[in-house]
C-alpha atoms as a PDB file:
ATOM      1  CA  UNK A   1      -1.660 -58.466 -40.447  1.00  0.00           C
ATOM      2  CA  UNK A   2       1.586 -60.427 -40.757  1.00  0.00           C
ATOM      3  CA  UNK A   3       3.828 -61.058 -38.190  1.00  0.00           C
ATOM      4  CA  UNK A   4       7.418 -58.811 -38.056  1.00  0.00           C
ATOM      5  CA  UNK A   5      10.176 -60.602 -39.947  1.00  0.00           C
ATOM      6  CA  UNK A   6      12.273 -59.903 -37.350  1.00  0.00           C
ATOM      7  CA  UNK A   7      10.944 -59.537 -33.971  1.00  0.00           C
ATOM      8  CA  UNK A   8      12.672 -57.667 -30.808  1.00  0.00           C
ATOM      9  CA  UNK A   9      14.835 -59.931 -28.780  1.00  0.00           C
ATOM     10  CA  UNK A  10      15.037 -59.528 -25.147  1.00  0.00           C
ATOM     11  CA  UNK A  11      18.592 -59.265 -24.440  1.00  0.00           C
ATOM     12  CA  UNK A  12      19.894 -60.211 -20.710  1.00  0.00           C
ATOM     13  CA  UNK A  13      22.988 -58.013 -21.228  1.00  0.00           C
ATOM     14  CA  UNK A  14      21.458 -54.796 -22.078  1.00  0.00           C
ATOM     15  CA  UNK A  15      18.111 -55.564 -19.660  1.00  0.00           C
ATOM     16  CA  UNK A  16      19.852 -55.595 -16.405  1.00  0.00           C
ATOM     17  CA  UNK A  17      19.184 -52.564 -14.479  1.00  0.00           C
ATOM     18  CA  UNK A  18      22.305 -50.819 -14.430  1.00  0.00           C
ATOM     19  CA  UNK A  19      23.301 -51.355 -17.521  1.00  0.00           C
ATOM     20  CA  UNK A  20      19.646 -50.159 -18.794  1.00  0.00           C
ATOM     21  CA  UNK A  21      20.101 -47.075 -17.288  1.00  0.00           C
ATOM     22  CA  UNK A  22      23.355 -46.641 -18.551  1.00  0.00           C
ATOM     23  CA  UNK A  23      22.000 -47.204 -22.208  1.00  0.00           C
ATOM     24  CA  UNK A  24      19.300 -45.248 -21.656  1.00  0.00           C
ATOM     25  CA  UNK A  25      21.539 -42.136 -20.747  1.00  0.00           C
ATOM     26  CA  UNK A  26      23.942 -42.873 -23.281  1.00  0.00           C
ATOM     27  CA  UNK A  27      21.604 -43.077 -26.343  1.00  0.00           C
ATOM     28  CA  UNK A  28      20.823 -39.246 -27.068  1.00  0.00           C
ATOM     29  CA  UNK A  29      24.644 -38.586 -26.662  1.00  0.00           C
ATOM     30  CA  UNK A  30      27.902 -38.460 -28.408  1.00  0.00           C
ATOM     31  CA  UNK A  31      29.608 -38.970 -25.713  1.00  0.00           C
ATOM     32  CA  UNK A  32      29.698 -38.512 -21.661  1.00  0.00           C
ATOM     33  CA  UNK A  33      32.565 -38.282 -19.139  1.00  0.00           C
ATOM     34  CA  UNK A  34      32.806 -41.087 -16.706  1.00  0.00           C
ATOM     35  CA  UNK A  35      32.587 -39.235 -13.858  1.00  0.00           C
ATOM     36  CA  UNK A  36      28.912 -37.677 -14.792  1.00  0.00           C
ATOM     37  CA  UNK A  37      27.737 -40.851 -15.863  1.00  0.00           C
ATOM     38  CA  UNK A  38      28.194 -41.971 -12.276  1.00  0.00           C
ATOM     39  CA  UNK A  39      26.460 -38.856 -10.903  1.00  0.00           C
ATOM     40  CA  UNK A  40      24.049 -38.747 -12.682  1.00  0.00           C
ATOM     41  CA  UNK A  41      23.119 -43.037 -12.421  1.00  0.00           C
ATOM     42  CA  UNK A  42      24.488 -42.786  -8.679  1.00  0.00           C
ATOM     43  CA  UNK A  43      26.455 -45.589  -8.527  1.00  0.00           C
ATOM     44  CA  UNK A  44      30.074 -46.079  -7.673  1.00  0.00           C
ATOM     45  CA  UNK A  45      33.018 -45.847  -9.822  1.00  0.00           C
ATOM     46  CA  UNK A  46      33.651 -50.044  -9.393  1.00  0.00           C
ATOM     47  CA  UNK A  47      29.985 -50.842  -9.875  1.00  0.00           C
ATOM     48  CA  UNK A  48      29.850 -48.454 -13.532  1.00  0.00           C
ATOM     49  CA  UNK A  49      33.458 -49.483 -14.497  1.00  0.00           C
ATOM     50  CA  UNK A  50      32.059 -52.839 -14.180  1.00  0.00           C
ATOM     51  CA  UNK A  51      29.008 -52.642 -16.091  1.00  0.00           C
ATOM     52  CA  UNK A  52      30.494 -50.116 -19.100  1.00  0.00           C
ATOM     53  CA  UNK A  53      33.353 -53.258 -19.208  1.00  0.00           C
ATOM     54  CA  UNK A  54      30.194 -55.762 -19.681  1.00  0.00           C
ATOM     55  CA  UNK A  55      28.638 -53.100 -22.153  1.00  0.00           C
ATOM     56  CA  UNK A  56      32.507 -52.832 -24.152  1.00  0.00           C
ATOM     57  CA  UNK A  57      33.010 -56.817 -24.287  1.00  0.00           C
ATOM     58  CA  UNK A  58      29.394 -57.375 -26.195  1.00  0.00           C
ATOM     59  CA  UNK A  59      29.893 -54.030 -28.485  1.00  0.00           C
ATOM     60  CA  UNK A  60      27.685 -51.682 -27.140  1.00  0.00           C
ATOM     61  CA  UNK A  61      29.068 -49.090 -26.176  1.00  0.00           C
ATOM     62  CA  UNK A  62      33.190 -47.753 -26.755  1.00  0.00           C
ATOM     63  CA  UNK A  63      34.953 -46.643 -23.804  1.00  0.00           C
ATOM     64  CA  UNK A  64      37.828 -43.782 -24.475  1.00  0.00           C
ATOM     65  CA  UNK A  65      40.448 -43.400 -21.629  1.00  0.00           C
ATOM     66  CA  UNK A  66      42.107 -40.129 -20.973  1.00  0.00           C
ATOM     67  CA  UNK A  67      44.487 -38.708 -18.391  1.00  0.00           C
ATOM     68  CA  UNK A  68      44.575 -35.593 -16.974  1.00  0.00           C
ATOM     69  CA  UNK A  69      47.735 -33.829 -18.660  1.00  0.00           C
ATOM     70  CA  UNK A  70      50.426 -32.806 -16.436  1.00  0.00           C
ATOM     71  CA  UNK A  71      53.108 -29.999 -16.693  1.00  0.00           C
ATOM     72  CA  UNK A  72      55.788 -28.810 -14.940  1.00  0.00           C
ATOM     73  CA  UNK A  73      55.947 -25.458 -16.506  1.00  0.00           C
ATOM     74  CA  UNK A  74      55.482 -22.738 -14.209  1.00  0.00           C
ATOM     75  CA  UNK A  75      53.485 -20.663 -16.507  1.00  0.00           C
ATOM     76  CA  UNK A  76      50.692 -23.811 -16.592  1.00  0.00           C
ATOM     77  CA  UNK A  77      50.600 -24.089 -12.583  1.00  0.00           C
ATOM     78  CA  UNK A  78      47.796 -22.611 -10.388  1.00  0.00           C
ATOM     79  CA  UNK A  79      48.645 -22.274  -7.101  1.00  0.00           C
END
């Protein structure tokens, strides 16, 4: 048996634990909201931000901001 043309690399970026995990949850998905990402890894919002940033910088994964819309209209306010 010949050896793979092009064996697995361990990468350091990917292999820390964190980020790991957050591949790992990520990979079966389309997409996930921030804020069940966190949940669901328990970790705090500064430690994921910082680790999805890592993750964005080297490719890995793309990182979609959104804002909550806002309205002044009466007929779109709950009270």
């Amino acid at each position: 048996m010949s050896a793979p043309s092009n064996p697995a690399k361990f990468d350091d970026l990917i292999h820390a634990p964190v980020r790991l995990r957050i591949c790992a949850s990520l990979a079966p998905l389309q997409w996930a909201e921030f804020g069940q990402l966190r949940d669901s890894l328990g970790v705090a919002d500064s430690v994921l931000s910082k680790h999805l940033k890592q993750l964005t910088d080297a490719g890995y994964v793309y990182v979609e901001r959104f804002t909550k819309p806002r309205s002044t209209d009466p007929a779109l306010t709950t009270v």
